[in-house]
Protein backbone atom coordinates (compact mmCIF):
# COMPACT_ATOMS: atom_id res chain seq x y z
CA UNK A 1 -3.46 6.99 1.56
CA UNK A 2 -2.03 10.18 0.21
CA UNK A 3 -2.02 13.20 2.51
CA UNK A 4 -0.01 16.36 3.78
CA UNK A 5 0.53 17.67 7.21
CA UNK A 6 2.79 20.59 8.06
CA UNK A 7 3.84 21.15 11.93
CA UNK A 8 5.36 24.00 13.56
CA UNK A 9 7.18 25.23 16.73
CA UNK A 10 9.91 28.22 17.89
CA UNK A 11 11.61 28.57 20.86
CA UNK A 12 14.00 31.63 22.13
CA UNK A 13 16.78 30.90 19.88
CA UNK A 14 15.18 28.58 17.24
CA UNK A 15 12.31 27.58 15.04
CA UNK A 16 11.30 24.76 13.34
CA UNK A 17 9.03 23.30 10.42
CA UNK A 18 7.71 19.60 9.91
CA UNK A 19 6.44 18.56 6.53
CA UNK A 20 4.77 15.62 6.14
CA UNK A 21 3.32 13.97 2.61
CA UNK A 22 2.54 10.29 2.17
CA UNK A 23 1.95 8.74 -0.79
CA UNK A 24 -0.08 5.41 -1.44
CA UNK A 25 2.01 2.15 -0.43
CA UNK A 26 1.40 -1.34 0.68
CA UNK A 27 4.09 -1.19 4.02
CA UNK A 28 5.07 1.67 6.02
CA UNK A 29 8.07 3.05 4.05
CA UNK A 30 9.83 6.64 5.65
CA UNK A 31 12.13 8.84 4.00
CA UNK A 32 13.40 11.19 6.20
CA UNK A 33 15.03 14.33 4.88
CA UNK A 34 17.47 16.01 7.96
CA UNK A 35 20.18 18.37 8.09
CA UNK A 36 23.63 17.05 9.57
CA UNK A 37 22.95 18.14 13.04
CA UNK A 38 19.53 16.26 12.85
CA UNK A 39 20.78 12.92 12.23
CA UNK A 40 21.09 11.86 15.71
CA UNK A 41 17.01 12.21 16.24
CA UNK A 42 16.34 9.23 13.42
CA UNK A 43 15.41 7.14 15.10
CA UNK A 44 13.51 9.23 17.65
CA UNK A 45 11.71 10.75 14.32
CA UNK A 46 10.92 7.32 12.74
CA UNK A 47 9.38 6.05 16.10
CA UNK A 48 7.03 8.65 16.45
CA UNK A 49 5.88 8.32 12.62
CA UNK A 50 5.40 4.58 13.12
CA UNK A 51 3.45 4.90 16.19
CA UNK A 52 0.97 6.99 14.30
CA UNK A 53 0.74 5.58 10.75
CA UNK A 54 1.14 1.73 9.85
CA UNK A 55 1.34 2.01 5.91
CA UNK A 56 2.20 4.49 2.82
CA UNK A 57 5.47 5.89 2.06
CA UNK A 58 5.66 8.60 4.22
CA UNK A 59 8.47 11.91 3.18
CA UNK A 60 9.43 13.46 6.53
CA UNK A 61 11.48 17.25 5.80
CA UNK A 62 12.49 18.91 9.22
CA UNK A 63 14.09 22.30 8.84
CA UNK A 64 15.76 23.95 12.17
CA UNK A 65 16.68 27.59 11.76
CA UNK A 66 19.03 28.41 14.79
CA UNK A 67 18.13 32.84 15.46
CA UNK A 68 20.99 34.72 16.78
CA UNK A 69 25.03 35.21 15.84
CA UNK A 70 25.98 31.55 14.31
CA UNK A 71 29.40 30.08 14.80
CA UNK A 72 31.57 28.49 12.56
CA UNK A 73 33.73 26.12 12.01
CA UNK A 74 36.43 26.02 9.61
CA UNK A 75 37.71 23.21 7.96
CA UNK A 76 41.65 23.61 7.84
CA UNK A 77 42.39 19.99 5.88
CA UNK A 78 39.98 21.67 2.68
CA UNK A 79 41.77 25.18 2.94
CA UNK A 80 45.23 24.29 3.32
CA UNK A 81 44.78 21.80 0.34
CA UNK A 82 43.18 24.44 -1.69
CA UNK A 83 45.79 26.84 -1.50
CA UNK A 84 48.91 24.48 -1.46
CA UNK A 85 47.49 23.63 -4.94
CA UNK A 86 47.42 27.15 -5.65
CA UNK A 87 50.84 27.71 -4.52
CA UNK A 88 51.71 24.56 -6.77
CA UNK A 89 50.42 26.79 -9.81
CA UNK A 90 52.52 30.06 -8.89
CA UNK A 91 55.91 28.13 -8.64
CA UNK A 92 55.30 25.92 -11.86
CA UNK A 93 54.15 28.64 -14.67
CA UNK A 94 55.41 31.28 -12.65
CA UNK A 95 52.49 33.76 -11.82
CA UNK A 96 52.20 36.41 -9.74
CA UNK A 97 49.26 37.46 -7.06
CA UNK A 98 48.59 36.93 -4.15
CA UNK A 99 45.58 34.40 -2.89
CA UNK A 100 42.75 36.30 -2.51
CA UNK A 101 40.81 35.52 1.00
CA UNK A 102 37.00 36.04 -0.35
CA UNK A 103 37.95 33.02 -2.71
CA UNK A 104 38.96 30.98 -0.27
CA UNK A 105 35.74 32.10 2.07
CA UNK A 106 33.42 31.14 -0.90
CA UNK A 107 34.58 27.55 -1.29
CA UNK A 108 32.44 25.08 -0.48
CA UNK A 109 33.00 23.44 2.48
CA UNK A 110 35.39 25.68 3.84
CA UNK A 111 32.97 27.11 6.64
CA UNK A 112 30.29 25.35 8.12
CA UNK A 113 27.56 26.31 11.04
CA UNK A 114 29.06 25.10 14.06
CA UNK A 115 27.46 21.95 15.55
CA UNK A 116 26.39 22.62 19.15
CA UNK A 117 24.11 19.77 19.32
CA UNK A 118 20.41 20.43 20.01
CA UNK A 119 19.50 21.05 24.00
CA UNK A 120 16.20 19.74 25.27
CA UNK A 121 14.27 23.08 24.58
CA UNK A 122 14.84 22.42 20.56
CA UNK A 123 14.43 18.49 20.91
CA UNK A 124 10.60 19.43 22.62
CA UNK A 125 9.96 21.88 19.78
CA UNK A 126 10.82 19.42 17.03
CA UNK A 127 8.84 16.60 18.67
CA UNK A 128 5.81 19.21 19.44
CA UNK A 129 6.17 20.46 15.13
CA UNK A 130 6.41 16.79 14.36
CA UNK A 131 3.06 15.74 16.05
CA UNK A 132 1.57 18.50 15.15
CA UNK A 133 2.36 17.91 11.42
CA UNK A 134 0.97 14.28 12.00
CA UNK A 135 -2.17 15.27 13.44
CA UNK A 136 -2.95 17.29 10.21
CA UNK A 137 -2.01 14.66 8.04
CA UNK A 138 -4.25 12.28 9.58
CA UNK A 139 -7.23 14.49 9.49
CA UNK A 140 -6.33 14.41 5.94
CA UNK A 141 -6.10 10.97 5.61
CA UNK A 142 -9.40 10.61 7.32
CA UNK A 143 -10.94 12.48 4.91
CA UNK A 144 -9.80 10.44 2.27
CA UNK A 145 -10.87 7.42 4.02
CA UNK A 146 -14.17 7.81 4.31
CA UNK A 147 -14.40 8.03 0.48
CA UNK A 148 -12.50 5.25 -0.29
CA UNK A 149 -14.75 2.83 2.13
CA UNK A 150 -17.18 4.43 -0.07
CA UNK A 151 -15.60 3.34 -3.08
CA UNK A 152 -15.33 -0.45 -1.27
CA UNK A 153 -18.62 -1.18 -0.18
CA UNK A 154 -19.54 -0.03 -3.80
CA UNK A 155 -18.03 -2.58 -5.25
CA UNK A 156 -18.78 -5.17 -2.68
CA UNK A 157 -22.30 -4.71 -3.21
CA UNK A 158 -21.66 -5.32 -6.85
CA UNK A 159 -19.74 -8.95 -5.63
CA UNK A 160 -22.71 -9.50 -3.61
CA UNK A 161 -24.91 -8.96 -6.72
CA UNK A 162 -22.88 -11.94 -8.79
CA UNK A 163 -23.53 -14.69 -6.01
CA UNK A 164 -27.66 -15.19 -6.54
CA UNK A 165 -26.69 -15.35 -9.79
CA UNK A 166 -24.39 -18.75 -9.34
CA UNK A 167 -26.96 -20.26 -6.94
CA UNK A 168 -30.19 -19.78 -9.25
CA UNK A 169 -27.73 -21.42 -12.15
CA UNK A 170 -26.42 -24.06 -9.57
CA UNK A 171 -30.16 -25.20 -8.73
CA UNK A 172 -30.82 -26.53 -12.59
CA UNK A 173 -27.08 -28.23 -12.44
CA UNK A 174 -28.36 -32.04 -11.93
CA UNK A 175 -30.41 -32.07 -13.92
CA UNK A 176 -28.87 -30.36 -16.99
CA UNK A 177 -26.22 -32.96 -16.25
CA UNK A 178 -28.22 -35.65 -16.82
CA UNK A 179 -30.00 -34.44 -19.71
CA UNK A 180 -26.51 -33.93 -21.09
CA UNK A 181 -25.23 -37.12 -20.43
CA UNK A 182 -28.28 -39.00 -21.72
CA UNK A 183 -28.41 -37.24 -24.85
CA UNK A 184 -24.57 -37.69 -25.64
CA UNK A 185 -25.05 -41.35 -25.26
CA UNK A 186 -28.28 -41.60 -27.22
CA UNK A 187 -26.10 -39.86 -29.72
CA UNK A 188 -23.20 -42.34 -29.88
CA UNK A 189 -25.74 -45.88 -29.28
CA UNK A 190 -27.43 -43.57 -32.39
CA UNK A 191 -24.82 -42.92 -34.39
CA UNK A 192 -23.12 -46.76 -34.25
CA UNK A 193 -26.63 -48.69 -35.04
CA UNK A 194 -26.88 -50.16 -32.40
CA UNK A 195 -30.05 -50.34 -30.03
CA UNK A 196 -29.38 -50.11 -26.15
CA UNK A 197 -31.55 -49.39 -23.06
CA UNK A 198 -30.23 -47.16 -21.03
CA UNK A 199 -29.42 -48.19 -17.39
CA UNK A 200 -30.92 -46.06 -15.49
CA UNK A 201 -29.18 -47.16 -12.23
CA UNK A 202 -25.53 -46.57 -13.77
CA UNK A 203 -27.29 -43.33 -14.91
CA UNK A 204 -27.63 -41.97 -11.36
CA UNK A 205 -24.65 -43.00 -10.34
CA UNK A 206 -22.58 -40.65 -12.99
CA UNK A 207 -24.90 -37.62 -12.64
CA UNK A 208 -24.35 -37.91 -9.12
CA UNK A 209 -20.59 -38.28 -9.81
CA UNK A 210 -20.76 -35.27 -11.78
CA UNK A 211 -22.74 -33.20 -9.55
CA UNK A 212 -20.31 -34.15 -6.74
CA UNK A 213 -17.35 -33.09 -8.90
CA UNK A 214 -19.23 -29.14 -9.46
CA UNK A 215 -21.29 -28.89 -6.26
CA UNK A 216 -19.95 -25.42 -5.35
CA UNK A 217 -22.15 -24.91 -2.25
CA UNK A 218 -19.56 -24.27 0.30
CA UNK A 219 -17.79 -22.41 -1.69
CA UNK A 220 -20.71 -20.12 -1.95
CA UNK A 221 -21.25 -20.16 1.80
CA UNK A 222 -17.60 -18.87 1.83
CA UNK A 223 -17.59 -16.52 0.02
CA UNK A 224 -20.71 -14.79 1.66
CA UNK A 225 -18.81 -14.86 4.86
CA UNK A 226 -15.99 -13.36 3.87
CA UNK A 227 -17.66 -10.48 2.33
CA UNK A 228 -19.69 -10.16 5.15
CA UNK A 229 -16.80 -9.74 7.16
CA UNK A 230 -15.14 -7.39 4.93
CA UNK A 231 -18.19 -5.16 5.45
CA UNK A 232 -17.48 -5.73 9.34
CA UNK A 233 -13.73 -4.66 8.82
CA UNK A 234 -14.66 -1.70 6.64
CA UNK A 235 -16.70 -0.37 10.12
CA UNK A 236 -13.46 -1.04 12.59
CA UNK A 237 -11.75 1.46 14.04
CA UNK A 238 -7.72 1.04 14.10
CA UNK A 239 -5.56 -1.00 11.51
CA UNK A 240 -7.46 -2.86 9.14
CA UNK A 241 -6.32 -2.82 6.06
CA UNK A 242 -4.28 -6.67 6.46
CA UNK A 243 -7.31 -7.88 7.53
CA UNK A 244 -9.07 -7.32 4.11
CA UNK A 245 -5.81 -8.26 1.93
CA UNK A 246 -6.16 -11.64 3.35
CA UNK A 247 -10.36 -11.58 3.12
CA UNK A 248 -9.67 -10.45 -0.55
CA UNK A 249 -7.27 -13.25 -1.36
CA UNK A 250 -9.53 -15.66 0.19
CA UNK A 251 -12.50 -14.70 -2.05
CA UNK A 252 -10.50 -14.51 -5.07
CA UNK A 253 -9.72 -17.80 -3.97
CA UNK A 254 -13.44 -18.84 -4.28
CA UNK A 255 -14.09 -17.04 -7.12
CA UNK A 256 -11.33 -19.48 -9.20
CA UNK A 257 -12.84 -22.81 -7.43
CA UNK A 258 -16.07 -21.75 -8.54
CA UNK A 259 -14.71 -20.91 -12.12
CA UNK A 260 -12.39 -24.28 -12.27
CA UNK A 261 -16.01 -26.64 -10.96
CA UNK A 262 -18.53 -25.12 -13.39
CA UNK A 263 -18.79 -25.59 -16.97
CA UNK A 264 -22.47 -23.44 -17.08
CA UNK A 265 -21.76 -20.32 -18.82
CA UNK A 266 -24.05 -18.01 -16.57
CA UNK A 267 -21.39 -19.42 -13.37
CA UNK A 268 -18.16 -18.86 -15.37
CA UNK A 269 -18.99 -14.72 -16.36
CA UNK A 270 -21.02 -14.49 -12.86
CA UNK A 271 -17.49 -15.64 -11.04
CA UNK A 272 -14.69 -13.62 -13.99
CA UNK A 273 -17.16 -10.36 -13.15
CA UNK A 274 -16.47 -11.51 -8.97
CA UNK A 275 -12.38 -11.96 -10.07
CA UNK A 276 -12.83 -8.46 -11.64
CA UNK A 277 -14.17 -6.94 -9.13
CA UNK A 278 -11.86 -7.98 -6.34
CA UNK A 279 -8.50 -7.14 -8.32
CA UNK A 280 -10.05 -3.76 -8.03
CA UNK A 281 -10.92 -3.89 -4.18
CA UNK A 282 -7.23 -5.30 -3.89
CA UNK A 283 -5.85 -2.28 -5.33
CA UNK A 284 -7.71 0.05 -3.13
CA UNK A 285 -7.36 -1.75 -0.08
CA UNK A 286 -3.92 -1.51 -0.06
CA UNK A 287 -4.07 2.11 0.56
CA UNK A 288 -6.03 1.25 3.73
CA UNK A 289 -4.37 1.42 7.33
């Protein structure tokens, strides 16, 4: 789910901000964004996010503003280079002047904030900004939530809607399939002259076969179940948003048996409006923790 959270903490010789935005993903995916003298925290940083969130990509931005005089440190390999090479130019077309210091200040690279490492009062502050910044985001996200199990049971309902529909055109299946198969061969005794009484033993026996071959009843039982526990899931409190990628793959499952069975038109569009509807859920629910 997509949400922002910013966090915030100073101490006596430092502040810092924590910016949090997440963005809709299937796995947890973070992007940290840190300053040189941050990189050491990593993995202190990612542990904390994953202990709170389990899936989005999530764009972590710390910024640590150090108050006071700042040090530097100057990098004598990046000078010394600079103005050997500007030396170089004097001797070989002959020029005059002299090497101006301000230039040399102003290249980049040549000074840098001095890295003094971050003592434990600046490590609590970041850690106290960071949760902080979580704790918004997931009020957020909670927010957001709610509307999208909403949006779910919505369209679960509507799933729900499409199964009477398969049983009340199930009921008539046997015998449609024997009034089918009785008047196919009536037509082809019928249509080579010839006059033959039907058996009605051998009858039964291929109805039956056929029947057996697009009895869909436990698939039907199925699929009830698993949207009754997708309702269930949609109530949980914690990580649940596995649970229903795997209850939404087993009723598209279902749905396809059903379609591949069935040769009654009212099953086919009742089970390609179920298919429908669950490509939808599936692309919602994978927004879901």
């Amino acid at each position: 789910m997509t949400g922002f959270g910013r966090g915030a903490a100073s101490g006596e010789n430092f502040s810092v901000v924590v910016e949090i935005k997440t963005v809709n993903n299937r796995y947890l995916d973070i992007h940290l964004r840190l300053s040189q003298e941050l990189v050491a925290i990593e993995m202190l940083v990612r542990r904390i996010v994953s202990g709170r969130l389990s899936r989005g990509r999530v764009d972590v931005n710390i910024n640590l503003d150090r108050i006071g005089a700042a040090d530097y440190e100057v990098n004598h390999a990046l000078i010394a280079g600079h103005v050997n090479a500007l030396r170089e130019i004097q001797h070989e077309f002959n020029l005059g002047g002299e090497i101006d210091i301000n230039s040399v200040a102003r290249l980049p690279g040549a000074l840098t904030p001095a890295r003094d490492g971050l003592n434990d009062s600046q490590m609590a502050g970041i850690e106290e900004a960071l949760k902080e910044a979580l704790a918004h985001l997931e009020l957020m996200r909670e927010s957001e939530g709610a509307a999208l199990a909403e949006e779910l049971r919505v369209r679960v309902a509507k799933i729900e809607a499409e199964v009477p529909i398969i049983e009340n055109a199930a009921t008539g299946l046997v015998d449609a399939y024997r009034q089918r198969l009785k008047k196919r061969i009536t037509e082809l005794v019928a249509r080579g002259g010839q006059v033959i009484e039907l058996d009605a033993g051998r009858l039964a026996q291929e109805v039956a076969y056929l029947a057996d071959r697009s009895d869909i009843s436990e698939e039907l039982v199925r699929l009830r179940s698993h949207l009754e526990q997708f309702r269930a899931a949609l109530e949980e409190k914690g990580e649940v948003g596995k649970r229903l990628d795997f209850l939404l793959q087993e009723l598209n499952r279902e749905a396809n048996t059903v379609l591949s069975k069935s040769t009654e038109i009212a099953i086919k569009d009742a089970a390609l409006a179920i298919k429908a509807e669950v490509e939808k859920l599936r692309e919602q629910a994978q927004n879901v923790e």
